[in-house]
C-alpha atoms as a PDB file:
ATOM      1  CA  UNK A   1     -21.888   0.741 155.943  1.00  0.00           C
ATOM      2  CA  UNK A   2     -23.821  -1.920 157.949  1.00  0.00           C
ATOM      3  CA  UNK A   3     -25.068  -1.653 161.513  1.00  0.00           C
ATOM      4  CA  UNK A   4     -25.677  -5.151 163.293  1.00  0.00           C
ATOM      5  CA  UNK A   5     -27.579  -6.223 166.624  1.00  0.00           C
ATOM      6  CA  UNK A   6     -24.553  -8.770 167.650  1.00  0.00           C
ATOM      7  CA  UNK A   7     -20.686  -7.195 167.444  1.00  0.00           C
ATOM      8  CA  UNK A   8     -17.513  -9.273 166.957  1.00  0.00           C
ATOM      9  CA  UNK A   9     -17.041 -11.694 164.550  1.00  0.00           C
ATOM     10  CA  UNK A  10     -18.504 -15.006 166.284  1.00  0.00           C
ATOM     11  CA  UNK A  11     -21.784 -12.845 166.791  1.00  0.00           C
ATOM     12  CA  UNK A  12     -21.842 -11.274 163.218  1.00  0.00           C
ATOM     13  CA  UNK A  13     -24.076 -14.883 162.148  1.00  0.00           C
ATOM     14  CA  UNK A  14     -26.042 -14.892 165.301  1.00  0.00           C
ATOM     15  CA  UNK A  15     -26.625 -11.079 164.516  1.00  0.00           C
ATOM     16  CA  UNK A  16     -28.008 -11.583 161.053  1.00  0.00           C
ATOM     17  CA  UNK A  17     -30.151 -13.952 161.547  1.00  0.00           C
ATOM     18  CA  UNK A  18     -31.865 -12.206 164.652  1.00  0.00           C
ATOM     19  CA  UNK A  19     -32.380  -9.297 161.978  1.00  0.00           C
ATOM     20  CA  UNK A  20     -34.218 -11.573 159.570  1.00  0.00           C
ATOM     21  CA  UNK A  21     -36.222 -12.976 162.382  1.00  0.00           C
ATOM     22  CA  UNK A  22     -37.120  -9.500 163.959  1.00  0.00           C
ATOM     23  CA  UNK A  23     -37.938  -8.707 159.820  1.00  0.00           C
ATOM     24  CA  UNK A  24     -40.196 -12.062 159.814  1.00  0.00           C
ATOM     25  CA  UNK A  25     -41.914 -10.753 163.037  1.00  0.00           C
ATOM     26  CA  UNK A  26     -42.929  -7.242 161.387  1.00  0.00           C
ATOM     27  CA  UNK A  27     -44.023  -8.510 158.278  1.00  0.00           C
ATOM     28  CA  UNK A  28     -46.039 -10.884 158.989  1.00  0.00           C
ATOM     29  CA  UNK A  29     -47.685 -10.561 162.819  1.00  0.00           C
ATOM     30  CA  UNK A  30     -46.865  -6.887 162.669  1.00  0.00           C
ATOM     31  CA  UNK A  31     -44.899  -7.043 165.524  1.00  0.00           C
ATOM     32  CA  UNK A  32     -44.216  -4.237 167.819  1.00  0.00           C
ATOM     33  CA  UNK A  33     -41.789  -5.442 169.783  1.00  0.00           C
ATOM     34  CA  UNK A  34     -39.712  -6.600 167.299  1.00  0.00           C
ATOM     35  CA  UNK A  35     -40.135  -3.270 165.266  1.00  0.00           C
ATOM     36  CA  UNK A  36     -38.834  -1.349 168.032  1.00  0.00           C
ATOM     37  CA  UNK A  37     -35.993  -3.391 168.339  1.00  0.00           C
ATOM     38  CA  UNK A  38     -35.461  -2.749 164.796  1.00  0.00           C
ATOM     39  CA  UNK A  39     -35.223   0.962 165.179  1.00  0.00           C
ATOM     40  CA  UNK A  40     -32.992   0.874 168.259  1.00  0.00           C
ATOM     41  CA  UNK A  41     -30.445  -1.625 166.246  1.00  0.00           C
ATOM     42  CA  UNK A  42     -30.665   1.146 163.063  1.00  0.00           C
ATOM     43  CA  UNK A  43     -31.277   4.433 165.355  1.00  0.00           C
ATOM     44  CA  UNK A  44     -27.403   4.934 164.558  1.00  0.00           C
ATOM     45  CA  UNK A  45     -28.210   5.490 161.486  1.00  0.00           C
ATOM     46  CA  UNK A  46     -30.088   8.531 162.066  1.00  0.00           C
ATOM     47  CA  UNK A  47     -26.813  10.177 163.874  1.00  0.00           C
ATOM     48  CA  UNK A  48     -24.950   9.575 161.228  1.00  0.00           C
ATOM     49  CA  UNK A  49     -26.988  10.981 158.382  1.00  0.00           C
ATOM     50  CA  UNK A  50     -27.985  14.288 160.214  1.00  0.00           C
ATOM     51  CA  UNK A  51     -24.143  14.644 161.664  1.00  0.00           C
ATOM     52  CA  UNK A  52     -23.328  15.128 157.805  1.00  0.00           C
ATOM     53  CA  UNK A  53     -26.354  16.993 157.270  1.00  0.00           C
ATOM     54  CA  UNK A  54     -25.951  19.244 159.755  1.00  0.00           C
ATOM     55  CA  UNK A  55     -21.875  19.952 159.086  1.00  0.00           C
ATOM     56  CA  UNK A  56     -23.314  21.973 156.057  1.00  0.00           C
ATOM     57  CA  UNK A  57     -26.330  23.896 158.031  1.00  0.00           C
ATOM     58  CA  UNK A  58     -25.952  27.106 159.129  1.00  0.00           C
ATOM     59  CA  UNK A  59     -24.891  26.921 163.188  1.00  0.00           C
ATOM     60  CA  UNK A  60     -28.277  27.838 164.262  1.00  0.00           C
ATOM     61  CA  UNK A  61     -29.636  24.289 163.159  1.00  0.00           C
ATOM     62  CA  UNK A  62     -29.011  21.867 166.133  1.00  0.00           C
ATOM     63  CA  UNK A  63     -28.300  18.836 166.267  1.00  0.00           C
ATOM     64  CA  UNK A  64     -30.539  17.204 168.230  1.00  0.00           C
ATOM     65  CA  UNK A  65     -33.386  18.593 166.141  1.00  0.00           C
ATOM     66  CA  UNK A  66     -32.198  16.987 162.517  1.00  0.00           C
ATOM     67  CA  UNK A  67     -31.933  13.350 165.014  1.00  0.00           C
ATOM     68  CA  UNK A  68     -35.426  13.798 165.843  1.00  0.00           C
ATOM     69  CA  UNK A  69     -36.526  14.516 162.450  1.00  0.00           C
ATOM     70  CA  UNK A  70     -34.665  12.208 161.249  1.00  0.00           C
ATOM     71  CA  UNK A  71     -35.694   9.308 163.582  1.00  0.00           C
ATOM     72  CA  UNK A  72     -39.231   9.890 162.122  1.00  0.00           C
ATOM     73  CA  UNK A  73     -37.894   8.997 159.061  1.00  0.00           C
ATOM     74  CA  UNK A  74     -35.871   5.902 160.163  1.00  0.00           C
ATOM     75  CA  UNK A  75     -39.730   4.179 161.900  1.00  0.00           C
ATOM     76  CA  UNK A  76     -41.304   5.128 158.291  1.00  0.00           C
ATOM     77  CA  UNK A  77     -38.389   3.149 156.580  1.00  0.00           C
ATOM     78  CA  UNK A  78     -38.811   0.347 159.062  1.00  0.00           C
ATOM     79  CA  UNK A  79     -42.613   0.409 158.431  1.00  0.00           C
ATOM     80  CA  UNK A  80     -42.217   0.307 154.896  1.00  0.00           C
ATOM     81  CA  UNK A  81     -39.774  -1.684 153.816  1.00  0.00           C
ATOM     82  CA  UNK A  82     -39.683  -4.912 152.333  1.00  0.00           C
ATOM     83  CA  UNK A  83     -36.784  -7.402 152.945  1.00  0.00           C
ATOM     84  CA  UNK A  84     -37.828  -9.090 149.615  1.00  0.00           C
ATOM     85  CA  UNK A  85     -36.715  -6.011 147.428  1.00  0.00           C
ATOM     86  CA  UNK A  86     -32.799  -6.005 145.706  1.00  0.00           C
ATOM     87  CA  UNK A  87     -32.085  -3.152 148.602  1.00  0.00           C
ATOM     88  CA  UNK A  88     -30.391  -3.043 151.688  1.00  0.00           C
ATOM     89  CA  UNK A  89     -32.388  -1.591 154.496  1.00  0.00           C
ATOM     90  CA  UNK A  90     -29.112   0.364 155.289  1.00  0.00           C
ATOM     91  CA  UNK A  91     -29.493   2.147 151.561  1.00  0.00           C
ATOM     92  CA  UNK A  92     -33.594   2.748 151.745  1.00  0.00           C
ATOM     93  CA  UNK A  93     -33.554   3.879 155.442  1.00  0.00           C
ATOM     94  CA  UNK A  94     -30.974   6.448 154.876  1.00  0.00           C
ATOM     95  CA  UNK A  95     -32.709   7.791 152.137  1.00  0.00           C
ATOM     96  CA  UNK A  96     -35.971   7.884 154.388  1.00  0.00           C
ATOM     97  CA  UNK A  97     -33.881   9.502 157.522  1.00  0.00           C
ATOM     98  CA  UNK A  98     -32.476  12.332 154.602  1.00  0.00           C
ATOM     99  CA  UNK A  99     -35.927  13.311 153.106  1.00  0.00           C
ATOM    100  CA  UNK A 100     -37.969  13.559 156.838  1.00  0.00           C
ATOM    101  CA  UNK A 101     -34.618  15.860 157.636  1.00  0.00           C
ATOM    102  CA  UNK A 102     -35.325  17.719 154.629  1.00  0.00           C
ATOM    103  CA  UNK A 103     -39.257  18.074 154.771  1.00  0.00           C
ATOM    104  CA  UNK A 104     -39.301  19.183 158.408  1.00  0.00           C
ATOM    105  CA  UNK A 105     -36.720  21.735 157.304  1.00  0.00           C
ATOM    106  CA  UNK A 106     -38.654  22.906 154.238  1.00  0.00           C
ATOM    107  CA  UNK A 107     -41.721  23.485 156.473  1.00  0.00           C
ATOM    108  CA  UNK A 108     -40.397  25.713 158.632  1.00  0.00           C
ATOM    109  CA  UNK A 109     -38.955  27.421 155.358  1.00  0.00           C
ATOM    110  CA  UNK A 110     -36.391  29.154 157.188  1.00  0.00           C
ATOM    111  CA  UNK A 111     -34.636  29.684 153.850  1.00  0.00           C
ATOM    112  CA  UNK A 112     -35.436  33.788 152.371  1.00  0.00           C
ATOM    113  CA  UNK A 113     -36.984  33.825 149.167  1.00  0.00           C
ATOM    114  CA  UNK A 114     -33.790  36.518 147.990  1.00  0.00           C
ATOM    115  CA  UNK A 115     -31.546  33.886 149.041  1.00  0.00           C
ATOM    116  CA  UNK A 116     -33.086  31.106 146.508  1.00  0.00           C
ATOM    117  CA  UNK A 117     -33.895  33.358 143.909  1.00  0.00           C
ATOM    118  CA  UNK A 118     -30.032  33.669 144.054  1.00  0.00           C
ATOM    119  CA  UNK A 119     -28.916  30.374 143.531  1.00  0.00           C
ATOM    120  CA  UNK A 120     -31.489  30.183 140.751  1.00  0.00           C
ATOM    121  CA  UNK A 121     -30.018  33.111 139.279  1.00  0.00           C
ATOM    122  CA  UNK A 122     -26.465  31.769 139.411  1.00  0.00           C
ATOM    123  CA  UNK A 123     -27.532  28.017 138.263  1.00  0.00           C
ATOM    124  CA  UNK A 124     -29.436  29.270 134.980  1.00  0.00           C
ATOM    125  CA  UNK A 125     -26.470  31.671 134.129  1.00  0.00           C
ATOM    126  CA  UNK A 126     -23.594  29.349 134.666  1.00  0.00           C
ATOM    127  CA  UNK A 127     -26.069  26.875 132.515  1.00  0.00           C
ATOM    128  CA  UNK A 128     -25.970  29.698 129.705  1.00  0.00           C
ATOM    129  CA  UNK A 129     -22.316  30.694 130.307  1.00  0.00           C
ATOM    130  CA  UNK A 130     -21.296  27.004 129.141  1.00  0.00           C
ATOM    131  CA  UNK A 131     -23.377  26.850 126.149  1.00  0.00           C
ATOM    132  CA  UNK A 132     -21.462  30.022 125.212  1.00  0.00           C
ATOM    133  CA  UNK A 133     -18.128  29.399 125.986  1.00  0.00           C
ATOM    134  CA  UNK A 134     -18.112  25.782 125.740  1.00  0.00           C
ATOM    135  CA  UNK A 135     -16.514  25.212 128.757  1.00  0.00           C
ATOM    136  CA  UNK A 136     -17.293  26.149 132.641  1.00  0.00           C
ATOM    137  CA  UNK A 137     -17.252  29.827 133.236  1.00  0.00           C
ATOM    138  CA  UNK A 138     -14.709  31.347 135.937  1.00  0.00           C
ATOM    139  CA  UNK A 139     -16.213  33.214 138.604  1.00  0.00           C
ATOM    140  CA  UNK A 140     -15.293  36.920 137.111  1.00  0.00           C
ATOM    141  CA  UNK A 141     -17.750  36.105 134.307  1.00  0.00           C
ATOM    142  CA  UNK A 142     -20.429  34.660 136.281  1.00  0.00           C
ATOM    143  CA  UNK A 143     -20.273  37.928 138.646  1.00  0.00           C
ATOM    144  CA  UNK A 144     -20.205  39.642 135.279  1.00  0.00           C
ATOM    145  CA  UNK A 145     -23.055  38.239 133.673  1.00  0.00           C
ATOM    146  CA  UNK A 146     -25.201  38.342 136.445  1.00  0.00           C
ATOM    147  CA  UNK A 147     -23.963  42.157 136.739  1.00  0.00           C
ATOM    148  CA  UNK A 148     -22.123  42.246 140.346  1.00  0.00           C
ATOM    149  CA  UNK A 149     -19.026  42.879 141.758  1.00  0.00           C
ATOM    150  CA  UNK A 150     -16.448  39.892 143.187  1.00  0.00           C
ATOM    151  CA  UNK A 151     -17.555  40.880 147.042  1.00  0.00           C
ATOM    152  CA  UNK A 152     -21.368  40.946 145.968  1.00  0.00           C
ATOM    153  CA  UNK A 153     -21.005  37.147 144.183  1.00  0.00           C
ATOM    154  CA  UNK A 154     -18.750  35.971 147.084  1.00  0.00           C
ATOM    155  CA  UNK A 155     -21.321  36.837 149.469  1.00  0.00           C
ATOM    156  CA  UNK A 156     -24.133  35.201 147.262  1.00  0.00           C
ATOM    157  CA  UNK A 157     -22.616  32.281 147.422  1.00  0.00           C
ATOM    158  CA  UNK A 158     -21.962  32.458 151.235  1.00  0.00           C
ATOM    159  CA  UNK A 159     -25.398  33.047 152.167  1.00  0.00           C
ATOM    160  CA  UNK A 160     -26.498  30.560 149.389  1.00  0.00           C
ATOM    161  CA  UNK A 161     -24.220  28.013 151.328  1.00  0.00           C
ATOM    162  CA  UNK A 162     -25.147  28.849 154.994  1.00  0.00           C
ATOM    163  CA  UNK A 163     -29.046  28.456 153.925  1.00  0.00           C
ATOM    164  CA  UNK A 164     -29.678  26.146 151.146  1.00  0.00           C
ATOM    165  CA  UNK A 165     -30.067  21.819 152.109  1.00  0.00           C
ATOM    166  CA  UNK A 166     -29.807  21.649 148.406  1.00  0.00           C
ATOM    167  CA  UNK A 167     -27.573  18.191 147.689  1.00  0.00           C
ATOM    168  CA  UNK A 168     -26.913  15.760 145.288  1.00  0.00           C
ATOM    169  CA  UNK A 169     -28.704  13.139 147.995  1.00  0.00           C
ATOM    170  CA  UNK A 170     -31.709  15.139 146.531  1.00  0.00           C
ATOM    171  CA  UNK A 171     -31.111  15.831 143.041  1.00  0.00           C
ATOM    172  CA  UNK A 172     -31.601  12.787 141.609  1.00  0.00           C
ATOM    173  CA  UNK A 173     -33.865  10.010 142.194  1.00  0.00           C
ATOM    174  CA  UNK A 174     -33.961   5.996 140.875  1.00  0.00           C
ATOM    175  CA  UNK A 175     -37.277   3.901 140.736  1.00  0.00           C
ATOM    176  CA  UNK A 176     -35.799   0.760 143.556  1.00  0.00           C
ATOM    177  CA  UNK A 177     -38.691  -1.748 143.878  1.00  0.00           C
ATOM    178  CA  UNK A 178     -41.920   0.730 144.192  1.00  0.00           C
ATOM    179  CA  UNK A 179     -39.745   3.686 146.022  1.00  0.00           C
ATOM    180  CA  UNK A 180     -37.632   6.459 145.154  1.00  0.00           C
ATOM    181  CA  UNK A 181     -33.676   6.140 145.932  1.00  0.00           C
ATOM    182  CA  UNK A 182     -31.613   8.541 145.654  1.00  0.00           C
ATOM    183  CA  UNK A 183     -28.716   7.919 143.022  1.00  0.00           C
ATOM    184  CA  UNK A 184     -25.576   8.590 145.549  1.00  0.00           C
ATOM    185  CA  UNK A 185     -27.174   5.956 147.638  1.00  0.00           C
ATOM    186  CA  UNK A 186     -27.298   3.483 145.214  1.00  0.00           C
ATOM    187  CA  UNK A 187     -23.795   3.853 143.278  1.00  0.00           C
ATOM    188  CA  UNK A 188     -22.451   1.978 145.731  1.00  0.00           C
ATOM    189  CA  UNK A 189     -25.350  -0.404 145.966  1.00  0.00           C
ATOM    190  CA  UNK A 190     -26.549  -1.931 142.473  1.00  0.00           C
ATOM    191  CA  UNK A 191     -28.462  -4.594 143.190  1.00  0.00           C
ATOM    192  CA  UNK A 192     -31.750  -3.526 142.004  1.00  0.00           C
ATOM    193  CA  UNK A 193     -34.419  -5.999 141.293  1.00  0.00           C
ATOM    194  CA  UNK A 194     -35.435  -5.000 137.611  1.00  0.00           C
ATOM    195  CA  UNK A 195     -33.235  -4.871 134.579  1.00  0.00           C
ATOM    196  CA  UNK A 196     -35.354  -1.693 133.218  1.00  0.00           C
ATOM    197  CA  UNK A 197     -33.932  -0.297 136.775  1.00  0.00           C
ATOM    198  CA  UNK A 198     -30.672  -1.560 136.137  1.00  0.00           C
ATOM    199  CA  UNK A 199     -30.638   0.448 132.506  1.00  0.00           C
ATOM    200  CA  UNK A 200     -32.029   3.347 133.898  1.00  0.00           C
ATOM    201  CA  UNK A 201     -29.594   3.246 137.159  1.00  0.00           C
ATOM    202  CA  UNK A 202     -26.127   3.101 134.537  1.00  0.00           C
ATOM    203  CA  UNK A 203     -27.693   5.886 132.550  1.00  0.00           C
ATOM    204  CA  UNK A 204     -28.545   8.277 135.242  1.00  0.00           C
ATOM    205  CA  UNK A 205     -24.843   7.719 137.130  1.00  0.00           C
ATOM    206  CA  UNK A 206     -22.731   7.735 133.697  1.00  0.00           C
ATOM    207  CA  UNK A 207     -24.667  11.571 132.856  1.00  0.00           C
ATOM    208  CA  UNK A 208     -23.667  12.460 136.481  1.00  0.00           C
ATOM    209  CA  UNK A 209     -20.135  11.358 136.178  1.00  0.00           C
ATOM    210  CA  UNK A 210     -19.881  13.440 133.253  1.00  0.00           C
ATOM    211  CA  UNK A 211     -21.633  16.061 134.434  1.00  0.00           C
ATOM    212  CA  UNK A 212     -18.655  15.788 137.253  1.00  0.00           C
ATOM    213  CA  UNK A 213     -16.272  15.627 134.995  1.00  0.00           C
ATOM    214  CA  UNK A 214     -16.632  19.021 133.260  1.00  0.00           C
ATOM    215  CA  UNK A 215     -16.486  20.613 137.003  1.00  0.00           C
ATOM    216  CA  UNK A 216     -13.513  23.462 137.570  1.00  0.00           C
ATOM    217  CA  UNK A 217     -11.011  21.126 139.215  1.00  0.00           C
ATOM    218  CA  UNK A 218     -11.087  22.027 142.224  1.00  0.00           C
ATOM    219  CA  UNK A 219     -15.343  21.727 142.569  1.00  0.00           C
ATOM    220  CA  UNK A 220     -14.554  18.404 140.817  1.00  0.00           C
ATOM    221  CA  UNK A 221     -11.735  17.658 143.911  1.00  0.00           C
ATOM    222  CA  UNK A 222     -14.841  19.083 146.496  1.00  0.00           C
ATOM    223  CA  UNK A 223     -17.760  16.465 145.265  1.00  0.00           C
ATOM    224  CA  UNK A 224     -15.136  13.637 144.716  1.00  0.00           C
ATOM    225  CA  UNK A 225     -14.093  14.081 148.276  1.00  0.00           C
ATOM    226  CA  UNK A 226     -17.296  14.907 149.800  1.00  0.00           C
ATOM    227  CA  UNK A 227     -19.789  12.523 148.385  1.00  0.00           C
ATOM    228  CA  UNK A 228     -17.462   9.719 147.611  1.00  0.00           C
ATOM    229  CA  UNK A 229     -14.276   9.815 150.362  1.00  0.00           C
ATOM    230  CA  UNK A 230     -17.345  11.242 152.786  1.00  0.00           C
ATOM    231  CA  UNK A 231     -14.808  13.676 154.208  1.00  0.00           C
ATOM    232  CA  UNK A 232     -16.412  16.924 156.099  1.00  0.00           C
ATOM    233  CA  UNK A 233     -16.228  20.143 154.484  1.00  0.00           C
ATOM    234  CA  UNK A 234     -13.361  20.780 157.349  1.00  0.00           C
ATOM    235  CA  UNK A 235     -11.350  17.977 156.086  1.00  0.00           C
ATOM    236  CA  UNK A 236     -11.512  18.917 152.758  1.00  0.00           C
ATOM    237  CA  UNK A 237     -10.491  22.389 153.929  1.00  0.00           C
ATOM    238  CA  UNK A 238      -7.645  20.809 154.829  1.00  0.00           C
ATOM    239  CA  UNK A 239      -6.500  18.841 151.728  1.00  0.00           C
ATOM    240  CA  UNK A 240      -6.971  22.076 149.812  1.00  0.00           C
ATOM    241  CA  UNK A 241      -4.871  23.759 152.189  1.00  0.00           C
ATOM    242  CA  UNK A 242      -8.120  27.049 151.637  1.00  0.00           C
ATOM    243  CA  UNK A 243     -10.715  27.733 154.872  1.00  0.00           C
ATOM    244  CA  UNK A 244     -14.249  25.723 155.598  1.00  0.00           C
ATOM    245  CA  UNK A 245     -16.230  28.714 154.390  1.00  0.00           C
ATOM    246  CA  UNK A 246     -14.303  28.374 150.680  1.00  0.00           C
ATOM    247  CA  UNK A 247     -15.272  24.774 150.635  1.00  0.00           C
ATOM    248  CA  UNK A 248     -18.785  25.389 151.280  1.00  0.00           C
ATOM    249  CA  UNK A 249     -18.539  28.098 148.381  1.00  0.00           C
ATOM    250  CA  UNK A 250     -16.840  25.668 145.989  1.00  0.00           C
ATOM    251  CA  UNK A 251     -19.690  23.141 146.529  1.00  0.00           C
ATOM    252  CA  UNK A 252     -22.199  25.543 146.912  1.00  0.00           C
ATOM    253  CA  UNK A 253     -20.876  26.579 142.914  1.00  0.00           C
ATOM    254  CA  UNK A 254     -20.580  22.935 141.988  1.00  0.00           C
ATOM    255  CA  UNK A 255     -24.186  21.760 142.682  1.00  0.00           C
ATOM    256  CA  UNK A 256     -25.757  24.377 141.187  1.00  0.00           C
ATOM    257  CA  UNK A 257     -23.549  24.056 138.064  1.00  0.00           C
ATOM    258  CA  UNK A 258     -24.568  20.453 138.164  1.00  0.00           C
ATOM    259  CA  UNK A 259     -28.427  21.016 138.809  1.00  0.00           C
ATOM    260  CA  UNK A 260     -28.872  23.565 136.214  1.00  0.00           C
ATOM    261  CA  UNK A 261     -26.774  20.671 133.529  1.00  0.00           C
ATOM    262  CA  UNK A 262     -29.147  18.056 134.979  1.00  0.00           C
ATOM    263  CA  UNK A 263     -32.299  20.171 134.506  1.00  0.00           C
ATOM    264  CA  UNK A 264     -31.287  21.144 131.348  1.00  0.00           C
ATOM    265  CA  UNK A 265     -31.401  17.505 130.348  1.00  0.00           C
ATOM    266  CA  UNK A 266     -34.671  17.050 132.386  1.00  0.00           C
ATOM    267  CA  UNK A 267     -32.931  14.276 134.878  1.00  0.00           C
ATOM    268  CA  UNK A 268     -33.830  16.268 137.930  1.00  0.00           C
ATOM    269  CA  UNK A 269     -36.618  14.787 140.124  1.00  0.00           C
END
């Protein structure tokens, strides 16, 4: 993804070098001119990230309030970052947007306490459930373990999916030149400036990918399309031919299978 101040092919040159000169003008006159411009040329951005975000929010959450959270985030990426670093701006700045989304959300900590005590509950038993079985445990046994009934688990995970911003964008975190970068961010992007970075990067995505790969296959099928296709939980819906509300249950069920593997193997940030 790349957003750019000139469109069209004879202005895509013109375009990139206005960006390094507006980049030239912030770092080194502290320009704020040139900074604004900066954010108006990125501000898309923003709509992007907390249109995603906010596909997976319970329909309460507007909007218009994750874009102007997020924007914060978007002028702190702009202030912060250095063209010099192995980074795009595009891969930092969403990262930035994503976490000011998150931390204005956390502070109004609109999320019950029953409701994450929940998903803890679920996450450490599926974690134990494995170890037992050896494989990953159908829903009748983690309703069983965790002593409900099939309604009472299917409407954990409902209400654990309508409140929780819990994503793999925030799971876990590589060192990228001084900052923290969140791994789905960077799959795609690998051109980080240290070879320590570059060692840790592989290590971190090949225990994720396996971690993936022991999913159910159809929570395996959700992440794949979700975080790699970026499809909407709707669109996935429709692949699987099952409603939105499954969807959101299936990856509600995958990242906590995933967290509790990652914790268990102290990778979580």
């Amino acid at each position: 993804m790349s957003w750019s101040i000139s469109s069209g092919a004879g202005g895509a040159a013109q375009g990139e070098e206005e960006l390094r000169m507006l980049w030239r003008r912030v770092r080194d006159h502290a320009d704020t001119g040139a900074k604004e411009r900066l954010v108006l040329t990125y501000a898309p951005l923003v709509k992007y990230v907390a249109g995603r975000m906010n596909a997976a929010l319970p329909a309460h959450v507007e909007e218009t309030d994750l874009i102007s959270y997020g924007l914060m985030g978007l002028i702190a990426a702009v202030d912060r970052y250095d063209p010099a670093r192995q980074v795009k701006f595009e891969t930092y700045a969403v990262m930035r947007i994503k976490g000011a989304i998150i931390d204005e959300l956390r502070s109004l900590d609109w999320v019950p306490r029953s409701v994450r005590a929940r998903a803890r509950a679920i996450e450490q038993m599926s974690t134990e459930l494995e170890h037992k079985l050896h494989r990953a445990p159908t829903d009748e046994e983690l309703a069983g373990a965790l002593h409900m009934d099939m309604d009472e688990f299917q409407t954990a995970l409902t209400q654990i999916s309508n409140s929780s911003i819990v994503a793999l964008d925030e799971m876990w975190n590589v060192n990228a030149g001084g900052d923290s970068v969140a791994l789905i961010d960077t799959i795609g992007d690998q051109r980080m400036s240290d070879p320590g970075d570059l060692l840790e990067n592989a290590q971190l995505r090949e225990t994720l990918a396996d971690a993936i790969a022991r999913l159910p296959d159809r929570e395996k099928i959700v992440v794949s399309l979700y975080y790699y296709d970026h499809l909407t939980l709707r669109e996935i819906g429709e692949v699987l031919g099952v409603t939105e509300s499954r969807v959101s249950q299936l990856h509600t069920k995958a990242i906590l299978r995933l967290k509790g593997r990652l914790q268990e193997d102290s990778l979580v940030a």
